[in-house]
PDB file of N, CA and C in Angstrom:
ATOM      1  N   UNK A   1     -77.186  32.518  84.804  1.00  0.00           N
ATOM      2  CA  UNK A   1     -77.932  33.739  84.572  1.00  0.00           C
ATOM      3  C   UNK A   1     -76.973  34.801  84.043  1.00  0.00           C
ATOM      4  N   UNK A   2     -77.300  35.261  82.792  1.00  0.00           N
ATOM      5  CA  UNK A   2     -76.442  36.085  82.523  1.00  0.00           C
ATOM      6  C   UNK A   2     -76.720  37.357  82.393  1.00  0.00           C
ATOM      7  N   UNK A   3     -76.204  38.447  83.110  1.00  0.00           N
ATOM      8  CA  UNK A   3     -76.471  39.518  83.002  1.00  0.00           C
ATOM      9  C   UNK A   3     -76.215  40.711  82.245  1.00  0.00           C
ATOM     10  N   UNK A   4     -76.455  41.479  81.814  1.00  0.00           N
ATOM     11  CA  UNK A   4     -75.772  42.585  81.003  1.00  0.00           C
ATOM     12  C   UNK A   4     -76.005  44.053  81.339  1.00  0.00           C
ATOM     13  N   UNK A   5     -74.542  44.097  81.387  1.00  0.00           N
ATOM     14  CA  UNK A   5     -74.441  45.299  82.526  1.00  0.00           C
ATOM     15  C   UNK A   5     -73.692  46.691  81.719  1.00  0.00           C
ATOM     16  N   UNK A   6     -74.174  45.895  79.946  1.00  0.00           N
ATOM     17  CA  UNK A   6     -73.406  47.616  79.042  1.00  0.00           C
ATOM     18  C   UNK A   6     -74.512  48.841  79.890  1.00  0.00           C
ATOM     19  N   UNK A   7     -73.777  50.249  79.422  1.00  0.00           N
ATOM     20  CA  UNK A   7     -74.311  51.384  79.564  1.00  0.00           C
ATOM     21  C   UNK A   7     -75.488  51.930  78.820  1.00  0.00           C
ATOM     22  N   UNK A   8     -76.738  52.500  78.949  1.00  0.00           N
ATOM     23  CA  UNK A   8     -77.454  52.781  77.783  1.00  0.00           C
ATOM     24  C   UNK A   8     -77.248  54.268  77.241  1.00  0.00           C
ATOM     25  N   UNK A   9     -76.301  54.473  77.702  1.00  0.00           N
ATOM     26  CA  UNK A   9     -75.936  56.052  77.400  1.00  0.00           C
ATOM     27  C   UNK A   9     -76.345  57.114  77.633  1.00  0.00           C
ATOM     28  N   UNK A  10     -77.542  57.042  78.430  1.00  0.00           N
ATOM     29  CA  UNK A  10     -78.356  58.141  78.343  1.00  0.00           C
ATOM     30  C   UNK A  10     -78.438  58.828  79.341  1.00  0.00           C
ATOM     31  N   UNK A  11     -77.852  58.691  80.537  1.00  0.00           N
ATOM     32  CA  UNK A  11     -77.366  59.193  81.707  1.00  0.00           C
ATOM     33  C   UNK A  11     -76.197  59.590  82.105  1.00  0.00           C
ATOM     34  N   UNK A  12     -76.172  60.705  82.786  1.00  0.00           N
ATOM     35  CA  UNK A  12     -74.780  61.183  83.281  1.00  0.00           C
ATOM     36  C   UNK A  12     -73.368  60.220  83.670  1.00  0.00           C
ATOM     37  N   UNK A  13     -74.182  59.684  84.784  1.00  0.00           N
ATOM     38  CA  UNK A  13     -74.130  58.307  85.650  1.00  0.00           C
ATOM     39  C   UNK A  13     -74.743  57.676  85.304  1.00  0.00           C
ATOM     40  N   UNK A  14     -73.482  55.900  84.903  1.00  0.00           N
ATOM     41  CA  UNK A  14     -74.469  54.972  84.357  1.00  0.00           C
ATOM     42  C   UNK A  14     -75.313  54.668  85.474  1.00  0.00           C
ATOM     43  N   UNK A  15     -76.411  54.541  85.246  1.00  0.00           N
ATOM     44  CA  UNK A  15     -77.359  53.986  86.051  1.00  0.00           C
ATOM     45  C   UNK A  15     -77.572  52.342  86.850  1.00  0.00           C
ATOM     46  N   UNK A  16     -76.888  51.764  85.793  1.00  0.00           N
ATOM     47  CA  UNK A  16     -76.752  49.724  85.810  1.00  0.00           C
ATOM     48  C   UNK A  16     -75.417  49.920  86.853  1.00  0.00           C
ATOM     49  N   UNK A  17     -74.246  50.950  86.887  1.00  0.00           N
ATOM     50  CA  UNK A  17     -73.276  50.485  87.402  1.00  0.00           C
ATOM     51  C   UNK A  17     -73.405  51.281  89.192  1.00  0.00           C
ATOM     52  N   UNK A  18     -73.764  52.135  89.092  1.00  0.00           N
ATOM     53  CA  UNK A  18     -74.188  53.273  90.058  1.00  0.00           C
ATOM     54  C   UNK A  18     -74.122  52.067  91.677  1.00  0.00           C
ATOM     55  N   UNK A  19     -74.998  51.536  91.363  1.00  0.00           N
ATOM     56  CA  UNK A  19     -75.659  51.049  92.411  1.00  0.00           C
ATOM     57  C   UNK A  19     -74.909  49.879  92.599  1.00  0.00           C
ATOM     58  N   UNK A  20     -74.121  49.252  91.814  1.00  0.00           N
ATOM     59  CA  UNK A  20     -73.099  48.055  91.606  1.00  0.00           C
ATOM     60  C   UNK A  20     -71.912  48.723  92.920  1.00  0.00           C
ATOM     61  N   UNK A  21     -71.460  50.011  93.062  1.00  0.00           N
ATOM     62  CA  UNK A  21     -70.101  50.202  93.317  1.00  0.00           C
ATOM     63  C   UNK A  21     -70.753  50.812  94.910  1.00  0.00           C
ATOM     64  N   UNK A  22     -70.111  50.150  95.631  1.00  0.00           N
ATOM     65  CA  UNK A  22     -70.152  50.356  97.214  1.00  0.00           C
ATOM     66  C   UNK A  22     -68.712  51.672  97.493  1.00  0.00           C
ATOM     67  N   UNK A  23     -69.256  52.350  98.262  1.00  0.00           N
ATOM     68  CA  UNK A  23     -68.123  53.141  99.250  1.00  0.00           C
ATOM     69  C   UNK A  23     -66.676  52.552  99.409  1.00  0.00           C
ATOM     70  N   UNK A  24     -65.586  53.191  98.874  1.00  0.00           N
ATOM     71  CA  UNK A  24     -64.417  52.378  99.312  1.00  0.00           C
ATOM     72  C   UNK A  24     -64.072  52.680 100.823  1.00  0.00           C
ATOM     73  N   UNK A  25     -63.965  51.465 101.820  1.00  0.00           N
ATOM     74  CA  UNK A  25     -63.281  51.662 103.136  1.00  0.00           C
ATOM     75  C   UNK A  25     -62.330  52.142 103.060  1.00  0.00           C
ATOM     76  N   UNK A  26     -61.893  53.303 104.059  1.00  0.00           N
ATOM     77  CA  UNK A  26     -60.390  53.462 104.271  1.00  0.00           C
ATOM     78  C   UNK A  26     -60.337  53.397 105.609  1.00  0.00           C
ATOM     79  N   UNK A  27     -59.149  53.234 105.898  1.00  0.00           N
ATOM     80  CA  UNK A  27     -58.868  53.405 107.632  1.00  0.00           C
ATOM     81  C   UNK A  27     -58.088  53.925 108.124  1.00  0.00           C
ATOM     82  N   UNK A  28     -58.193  54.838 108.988  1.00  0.00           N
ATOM     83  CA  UNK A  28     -57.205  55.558 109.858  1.00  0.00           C
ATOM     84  C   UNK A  28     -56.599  54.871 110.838  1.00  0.00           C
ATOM     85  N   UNK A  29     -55.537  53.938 110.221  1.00  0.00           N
ATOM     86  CA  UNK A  29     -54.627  53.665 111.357  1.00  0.00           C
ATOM     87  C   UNK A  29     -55.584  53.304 113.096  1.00  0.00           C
ATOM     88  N   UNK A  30     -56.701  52.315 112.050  1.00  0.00           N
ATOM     89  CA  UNK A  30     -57.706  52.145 113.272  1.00  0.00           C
ATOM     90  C   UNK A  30     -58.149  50.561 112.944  1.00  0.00           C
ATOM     91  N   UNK A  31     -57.817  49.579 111.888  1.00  0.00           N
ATOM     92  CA  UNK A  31     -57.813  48.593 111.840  1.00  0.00           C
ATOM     93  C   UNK A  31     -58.607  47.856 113.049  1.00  0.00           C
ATOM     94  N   UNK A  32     -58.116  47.698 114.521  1.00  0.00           N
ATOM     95  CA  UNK A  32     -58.365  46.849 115.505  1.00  0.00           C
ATOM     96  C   UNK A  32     -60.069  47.716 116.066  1.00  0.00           C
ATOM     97  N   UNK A  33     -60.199  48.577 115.611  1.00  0.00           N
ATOM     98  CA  UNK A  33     -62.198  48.604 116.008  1.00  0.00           C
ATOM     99  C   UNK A  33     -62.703  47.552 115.218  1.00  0.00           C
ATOM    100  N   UNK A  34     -62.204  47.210 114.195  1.00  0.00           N
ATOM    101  CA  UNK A  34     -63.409  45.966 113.581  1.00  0.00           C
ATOM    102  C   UNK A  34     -63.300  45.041 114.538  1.00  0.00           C
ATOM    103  N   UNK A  35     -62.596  44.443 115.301  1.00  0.00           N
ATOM    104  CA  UNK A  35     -63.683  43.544 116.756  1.00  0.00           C
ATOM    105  C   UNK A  35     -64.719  44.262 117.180  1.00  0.00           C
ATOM    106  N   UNK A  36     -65.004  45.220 117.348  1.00  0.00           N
ATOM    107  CA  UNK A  36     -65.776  46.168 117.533  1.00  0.00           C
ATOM    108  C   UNK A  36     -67.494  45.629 116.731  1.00  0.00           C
ATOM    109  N   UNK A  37     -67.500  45.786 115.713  1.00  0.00           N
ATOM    110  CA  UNK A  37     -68.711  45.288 114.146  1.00  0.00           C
ATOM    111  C   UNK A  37     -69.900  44.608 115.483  1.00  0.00           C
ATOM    112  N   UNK A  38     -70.816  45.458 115.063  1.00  0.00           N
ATOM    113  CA  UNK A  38     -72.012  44.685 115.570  1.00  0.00           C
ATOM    114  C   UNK A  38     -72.480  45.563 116.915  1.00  0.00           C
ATOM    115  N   UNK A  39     -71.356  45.654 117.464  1.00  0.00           N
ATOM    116  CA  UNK A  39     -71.796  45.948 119.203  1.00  0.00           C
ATOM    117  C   UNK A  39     -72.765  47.249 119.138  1.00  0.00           C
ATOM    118  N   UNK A  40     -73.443  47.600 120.052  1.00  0.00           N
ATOM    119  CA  UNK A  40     -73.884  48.857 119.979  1.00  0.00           C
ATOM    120  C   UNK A  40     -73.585  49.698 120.632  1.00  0.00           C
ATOM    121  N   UNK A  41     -73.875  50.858 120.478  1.00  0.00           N
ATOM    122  CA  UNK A  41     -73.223  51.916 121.138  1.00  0.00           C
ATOM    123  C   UNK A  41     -73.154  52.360 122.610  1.00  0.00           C
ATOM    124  N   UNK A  42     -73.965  52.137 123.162  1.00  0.00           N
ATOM    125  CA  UNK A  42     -74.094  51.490 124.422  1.00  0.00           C
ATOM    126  C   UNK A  42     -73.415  50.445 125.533  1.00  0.00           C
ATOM    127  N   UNK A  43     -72.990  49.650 124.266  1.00  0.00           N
ATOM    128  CA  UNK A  43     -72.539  48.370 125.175  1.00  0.00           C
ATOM    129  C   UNK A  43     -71.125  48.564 125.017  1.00  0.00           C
ATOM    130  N   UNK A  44     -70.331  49.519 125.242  1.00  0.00           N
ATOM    131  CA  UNK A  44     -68.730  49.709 125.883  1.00  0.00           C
ATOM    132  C   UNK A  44     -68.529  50.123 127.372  1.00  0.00           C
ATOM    133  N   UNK A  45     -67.244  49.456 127.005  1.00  0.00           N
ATOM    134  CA  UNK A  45     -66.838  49.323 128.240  1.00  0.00           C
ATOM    135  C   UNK A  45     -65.909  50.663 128.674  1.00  0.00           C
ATOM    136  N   UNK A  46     -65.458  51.302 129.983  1.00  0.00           N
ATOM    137  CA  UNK A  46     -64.828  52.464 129.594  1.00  0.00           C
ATOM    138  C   UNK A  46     -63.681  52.362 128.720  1.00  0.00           C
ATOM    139  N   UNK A  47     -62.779  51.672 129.509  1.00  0.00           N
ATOM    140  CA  UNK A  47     -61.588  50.812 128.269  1.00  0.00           C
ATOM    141  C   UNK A  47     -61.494  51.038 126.358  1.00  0.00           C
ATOM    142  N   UNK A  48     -63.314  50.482 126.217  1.00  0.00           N
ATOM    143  CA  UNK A  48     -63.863  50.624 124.876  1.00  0.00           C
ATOM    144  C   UNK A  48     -62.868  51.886 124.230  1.00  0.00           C
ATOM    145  N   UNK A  49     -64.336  52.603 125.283  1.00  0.00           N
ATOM    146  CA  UNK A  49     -64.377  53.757 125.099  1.00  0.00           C
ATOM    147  C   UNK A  49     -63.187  54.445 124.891  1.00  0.00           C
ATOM    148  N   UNK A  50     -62.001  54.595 125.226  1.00  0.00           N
ATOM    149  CA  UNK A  50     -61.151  54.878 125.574  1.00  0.00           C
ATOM    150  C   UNK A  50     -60.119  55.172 124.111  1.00  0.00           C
ATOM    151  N   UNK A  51     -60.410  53.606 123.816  1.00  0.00           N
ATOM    152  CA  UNK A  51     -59.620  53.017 122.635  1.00  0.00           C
ATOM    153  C   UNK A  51     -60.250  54.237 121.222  1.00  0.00           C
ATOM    154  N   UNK A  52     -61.840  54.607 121.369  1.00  0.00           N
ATOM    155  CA  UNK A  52     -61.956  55.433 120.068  1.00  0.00           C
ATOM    156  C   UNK A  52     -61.364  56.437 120.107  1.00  0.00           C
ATOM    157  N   UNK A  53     -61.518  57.014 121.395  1.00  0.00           N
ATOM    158  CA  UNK A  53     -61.165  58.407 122.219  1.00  0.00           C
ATOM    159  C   UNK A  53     -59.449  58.703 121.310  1.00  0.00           C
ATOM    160  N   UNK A  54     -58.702  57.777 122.001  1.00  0.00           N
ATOM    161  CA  UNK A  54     -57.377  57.602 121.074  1.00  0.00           C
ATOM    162  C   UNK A  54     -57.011  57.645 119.933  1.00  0.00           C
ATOM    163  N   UNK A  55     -57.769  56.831 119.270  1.00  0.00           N
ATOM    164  CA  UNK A  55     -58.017  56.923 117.931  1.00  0.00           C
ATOM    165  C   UNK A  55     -58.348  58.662 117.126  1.00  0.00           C
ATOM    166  N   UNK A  56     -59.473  58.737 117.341  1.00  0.00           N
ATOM    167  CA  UNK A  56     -59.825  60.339 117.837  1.00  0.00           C
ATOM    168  C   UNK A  56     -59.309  61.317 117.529  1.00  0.00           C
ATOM    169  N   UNK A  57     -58.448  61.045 119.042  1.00  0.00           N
ATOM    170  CA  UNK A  57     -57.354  62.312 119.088  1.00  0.00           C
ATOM    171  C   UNK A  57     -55.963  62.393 118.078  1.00  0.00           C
ATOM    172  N   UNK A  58     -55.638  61.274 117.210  1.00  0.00           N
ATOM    173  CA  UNK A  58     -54.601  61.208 117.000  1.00  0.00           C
ATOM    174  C   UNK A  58     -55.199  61.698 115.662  1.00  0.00           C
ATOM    175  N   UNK A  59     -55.979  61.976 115.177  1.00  0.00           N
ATOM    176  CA  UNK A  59     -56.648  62.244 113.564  1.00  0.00           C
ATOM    177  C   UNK A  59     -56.684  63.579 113.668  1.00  0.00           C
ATOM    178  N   UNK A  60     -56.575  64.541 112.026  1.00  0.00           N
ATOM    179  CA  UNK A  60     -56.837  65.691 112.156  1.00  0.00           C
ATOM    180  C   UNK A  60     -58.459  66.096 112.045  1.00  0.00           C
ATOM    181  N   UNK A  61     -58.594  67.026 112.740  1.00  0.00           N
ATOM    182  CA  UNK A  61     -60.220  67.508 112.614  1.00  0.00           C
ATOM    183  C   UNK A  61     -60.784  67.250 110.929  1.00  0.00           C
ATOM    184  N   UNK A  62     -60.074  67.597 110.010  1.00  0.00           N
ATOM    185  CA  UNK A  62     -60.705  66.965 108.638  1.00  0.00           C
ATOM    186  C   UNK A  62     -61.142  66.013 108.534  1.00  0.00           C
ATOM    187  N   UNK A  63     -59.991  65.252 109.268  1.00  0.00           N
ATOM    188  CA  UNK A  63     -60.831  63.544 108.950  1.00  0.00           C
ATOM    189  C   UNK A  63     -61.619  62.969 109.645  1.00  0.00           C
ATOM    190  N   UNK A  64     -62.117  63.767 111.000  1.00  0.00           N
ATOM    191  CA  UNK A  64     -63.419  62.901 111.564  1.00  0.00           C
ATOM    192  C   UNK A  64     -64.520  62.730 110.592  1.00  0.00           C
ATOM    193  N   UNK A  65     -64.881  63.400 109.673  1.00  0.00           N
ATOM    194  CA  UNK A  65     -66.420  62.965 109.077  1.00  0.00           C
ATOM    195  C   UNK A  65     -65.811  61.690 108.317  1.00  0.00           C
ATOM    196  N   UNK A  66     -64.491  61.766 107.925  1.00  0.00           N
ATOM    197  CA  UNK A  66     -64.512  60.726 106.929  1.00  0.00           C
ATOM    198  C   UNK A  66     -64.349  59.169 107.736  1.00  0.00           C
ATOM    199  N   UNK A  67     -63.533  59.162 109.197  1.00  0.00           N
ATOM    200  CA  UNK A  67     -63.673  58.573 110.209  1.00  0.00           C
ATOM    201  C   UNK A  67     -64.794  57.906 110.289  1.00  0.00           C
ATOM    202  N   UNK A  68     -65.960  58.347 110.117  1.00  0.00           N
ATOM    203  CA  UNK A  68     -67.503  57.869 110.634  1.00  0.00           C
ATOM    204  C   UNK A  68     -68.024  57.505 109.950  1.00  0.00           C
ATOM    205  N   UNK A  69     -67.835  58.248 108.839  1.00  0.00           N
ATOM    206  CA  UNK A  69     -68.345  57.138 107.131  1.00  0.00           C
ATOM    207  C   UNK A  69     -67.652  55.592 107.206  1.00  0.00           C
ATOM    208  N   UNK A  70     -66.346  55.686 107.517  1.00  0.00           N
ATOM    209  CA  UNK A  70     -65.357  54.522 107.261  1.00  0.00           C
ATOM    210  C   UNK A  70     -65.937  53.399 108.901  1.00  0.00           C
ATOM    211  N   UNK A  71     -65.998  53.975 109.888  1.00  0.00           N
ATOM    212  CA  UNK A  71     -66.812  53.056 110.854  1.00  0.00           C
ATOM    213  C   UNK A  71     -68.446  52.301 110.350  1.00  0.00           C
ATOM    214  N   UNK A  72     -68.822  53.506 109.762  1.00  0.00           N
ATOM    215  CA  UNK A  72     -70.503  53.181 109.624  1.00  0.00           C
ATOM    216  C   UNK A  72     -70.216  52.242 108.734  1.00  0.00           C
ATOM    217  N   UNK A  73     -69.640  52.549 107.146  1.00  0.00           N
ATOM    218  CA  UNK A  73     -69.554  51.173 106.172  1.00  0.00           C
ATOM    219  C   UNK A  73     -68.977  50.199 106.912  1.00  0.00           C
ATOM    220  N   UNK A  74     -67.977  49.808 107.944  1.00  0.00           N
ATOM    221  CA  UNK A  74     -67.706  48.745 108.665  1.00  0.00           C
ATOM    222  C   UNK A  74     -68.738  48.069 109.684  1.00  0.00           C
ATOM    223  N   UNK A  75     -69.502  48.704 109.951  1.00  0.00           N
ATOM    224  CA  UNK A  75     -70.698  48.350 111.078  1.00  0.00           C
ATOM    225  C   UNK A  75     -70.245  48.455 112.352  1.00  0.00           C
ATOM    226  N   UNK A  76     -69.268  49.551 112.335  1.00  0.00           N
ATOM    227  CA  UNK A  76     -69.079  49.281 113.851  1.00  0.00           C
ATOM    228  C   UNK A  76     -69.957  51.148 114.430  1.00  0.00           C
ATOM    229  N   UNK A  77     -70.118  51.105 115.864  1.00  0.00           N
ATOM    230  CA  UNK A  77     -71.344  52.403 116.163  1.00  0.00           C
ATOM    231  C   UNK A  77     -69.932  52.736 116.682  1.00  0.00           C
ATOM    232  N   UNK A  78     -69.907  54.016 117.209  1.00  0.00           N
ATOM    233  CA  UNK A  78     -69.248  54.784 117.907  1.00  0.00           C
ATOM    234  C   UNK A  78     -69.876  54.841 118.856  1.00  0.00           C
ATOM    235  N   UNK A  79     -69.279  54.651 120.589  1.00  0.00           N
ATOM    236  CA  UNK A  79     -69.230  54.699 121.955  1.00  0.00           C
ATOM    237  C   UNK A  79     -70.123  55.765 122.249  1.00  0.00           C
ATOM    238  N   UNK A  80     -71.193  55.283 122.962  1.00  0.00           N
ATOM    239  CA  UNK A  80     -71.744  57.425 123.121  1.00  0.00           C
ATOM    240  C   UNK A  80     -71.105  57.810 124.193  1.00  0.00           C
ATOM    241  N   UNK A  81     -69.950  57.587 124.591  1.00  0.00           N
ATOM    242  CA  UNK A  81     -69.094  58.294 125.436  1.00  0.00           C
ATOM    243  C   UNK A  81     -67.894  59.057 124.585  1.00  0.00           C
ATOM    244  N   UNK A  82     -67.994  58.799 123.520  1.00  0.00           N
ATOM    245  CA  UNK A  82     -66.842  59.594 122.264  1.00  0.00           C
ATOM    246  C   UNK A  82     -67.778  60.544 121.840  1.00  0.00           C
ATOM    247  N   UNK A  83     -69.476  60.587 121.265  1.00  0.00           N
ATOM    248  CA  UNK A  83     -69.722  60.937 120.674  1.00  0.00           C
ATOM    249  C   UNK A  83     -70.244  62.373 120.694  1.00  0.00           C
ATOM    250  N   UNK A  84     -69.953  63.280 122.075  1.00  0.00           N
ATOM    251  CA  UNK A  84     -69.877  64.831 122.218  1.00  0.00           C
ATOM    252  C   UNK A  84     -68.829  65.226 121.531  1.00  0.00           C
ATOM    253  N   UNK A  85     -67.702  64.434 122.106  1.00  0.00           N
ATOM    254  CA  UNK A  85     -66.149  64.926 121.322  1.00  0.00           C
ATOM    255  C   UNK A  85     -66.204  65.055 119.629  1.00  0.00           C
ATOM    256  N   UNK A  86     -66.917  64.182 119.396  1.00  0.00           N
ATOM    257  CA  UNK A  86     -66.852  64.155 117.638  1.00  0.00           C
ATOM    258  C   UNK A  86     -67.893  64.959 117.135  1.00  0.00           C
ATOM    259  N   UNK A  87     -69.395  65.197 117.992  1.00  0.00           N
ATOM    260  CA  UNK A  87     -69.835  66.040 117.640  1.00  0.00           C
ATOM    261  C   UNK A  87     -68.964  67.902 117.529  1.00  0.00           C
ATOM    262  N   UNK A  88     -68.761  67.706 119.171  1.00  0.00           N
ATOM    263  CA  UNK A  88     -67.362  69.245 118.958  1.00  0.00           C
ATOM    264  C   UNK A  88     -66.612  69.624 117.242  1.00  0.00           C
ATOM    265  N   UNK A  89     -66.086  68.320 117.393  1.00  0.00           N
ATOM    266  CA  UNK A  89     -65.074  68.459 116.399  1.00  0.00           C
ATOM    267  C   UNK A  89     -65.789  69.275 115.029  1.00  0.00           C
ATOM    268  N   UNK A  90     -66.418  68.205 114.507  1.00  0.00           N
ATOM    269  CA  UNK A  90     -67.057  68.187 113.274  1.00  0.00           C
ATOM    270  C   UNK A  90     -67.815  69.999 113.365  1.00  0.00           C
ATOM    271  N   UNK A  91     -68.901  69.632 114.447  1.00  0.00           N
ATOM    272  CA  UNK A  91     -69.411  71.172 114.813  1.00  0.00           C
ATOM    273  C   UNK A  91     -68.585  72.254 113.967  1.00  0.00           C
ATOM    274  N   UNK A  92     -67.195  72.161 114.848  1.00  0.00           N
ATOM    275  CA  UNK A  92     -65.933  72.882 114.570  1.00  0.00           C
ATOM    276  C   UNK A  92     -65.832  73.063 113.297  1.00  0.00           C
ATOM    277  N   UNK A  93     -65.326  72.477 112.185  1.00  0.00           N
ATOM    278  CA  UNK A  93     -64.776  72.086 111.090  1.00  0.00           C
ATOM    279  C   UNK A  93     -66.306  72.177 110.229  1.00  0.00           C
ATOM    280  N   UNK A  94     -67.020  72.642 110.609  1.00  0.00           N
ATOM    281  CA  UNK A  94     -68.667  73.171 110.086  1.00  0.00           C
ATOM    282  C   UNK A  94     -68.186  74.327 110.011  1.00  0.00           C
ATOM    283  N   UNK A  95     -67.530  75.005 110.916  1.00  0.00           N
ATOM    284  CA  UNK A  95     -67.821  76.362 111.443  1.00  0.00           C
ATOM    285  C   UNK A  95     -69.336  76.994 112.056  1.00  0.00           C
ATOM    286  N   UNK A  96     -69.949  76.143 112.785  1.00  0.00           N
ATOM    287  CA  UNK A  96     -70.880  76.189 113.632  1.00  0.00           C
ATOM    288  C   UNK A  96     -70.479  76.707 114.653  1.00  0.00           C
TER     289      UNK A  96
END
């Protein structure tokens, strides 16, 4: 099947490629949550918990939103025992 994926020019953004290109992952020096992928948010352990908490704290307030993008494209949920703290943060860095 062959596809053809030229531009038709007529858009800002090609339109054929747009939807081709996924989010690039990055990671904050957080690699070991992907055992994590799947679980839900609910199902940690305090320990879990603990491990985002760390993670967390060691990031600057800028980078939590980008933090949560980079979990969500991985499939992993965030602990709802982290997730006041990150609400704070972000809140913060809103200026809310």
């Amino acid at each position: 099947m062959n596809q053809d994926f030229t531009c038709c020019g007529q858009h800002e953004v090609c339109e054929k490629t747009r939807f081709l290109t996924l989010p690039e992952i990055e990671y904050y020096e957080d690699e070991e949550l992907d055992r994590f992928r799947g679980r839900s948010s609910d199902d940690y352990t305090e320990e879990d918990t603990e491990e985002f908490r760390e993670v967390l704290l060691t990031m600057r307030p800028d980078e939590v939103t980008g933090w949560l993008q980079s979990l969500q494209l991985r499939g992993v949920e965030l602990p709802d025992g982290v997730k006041d703290d990150v609400l704070m943060i972000v809140d913060e860095q809103r200026g809310l």
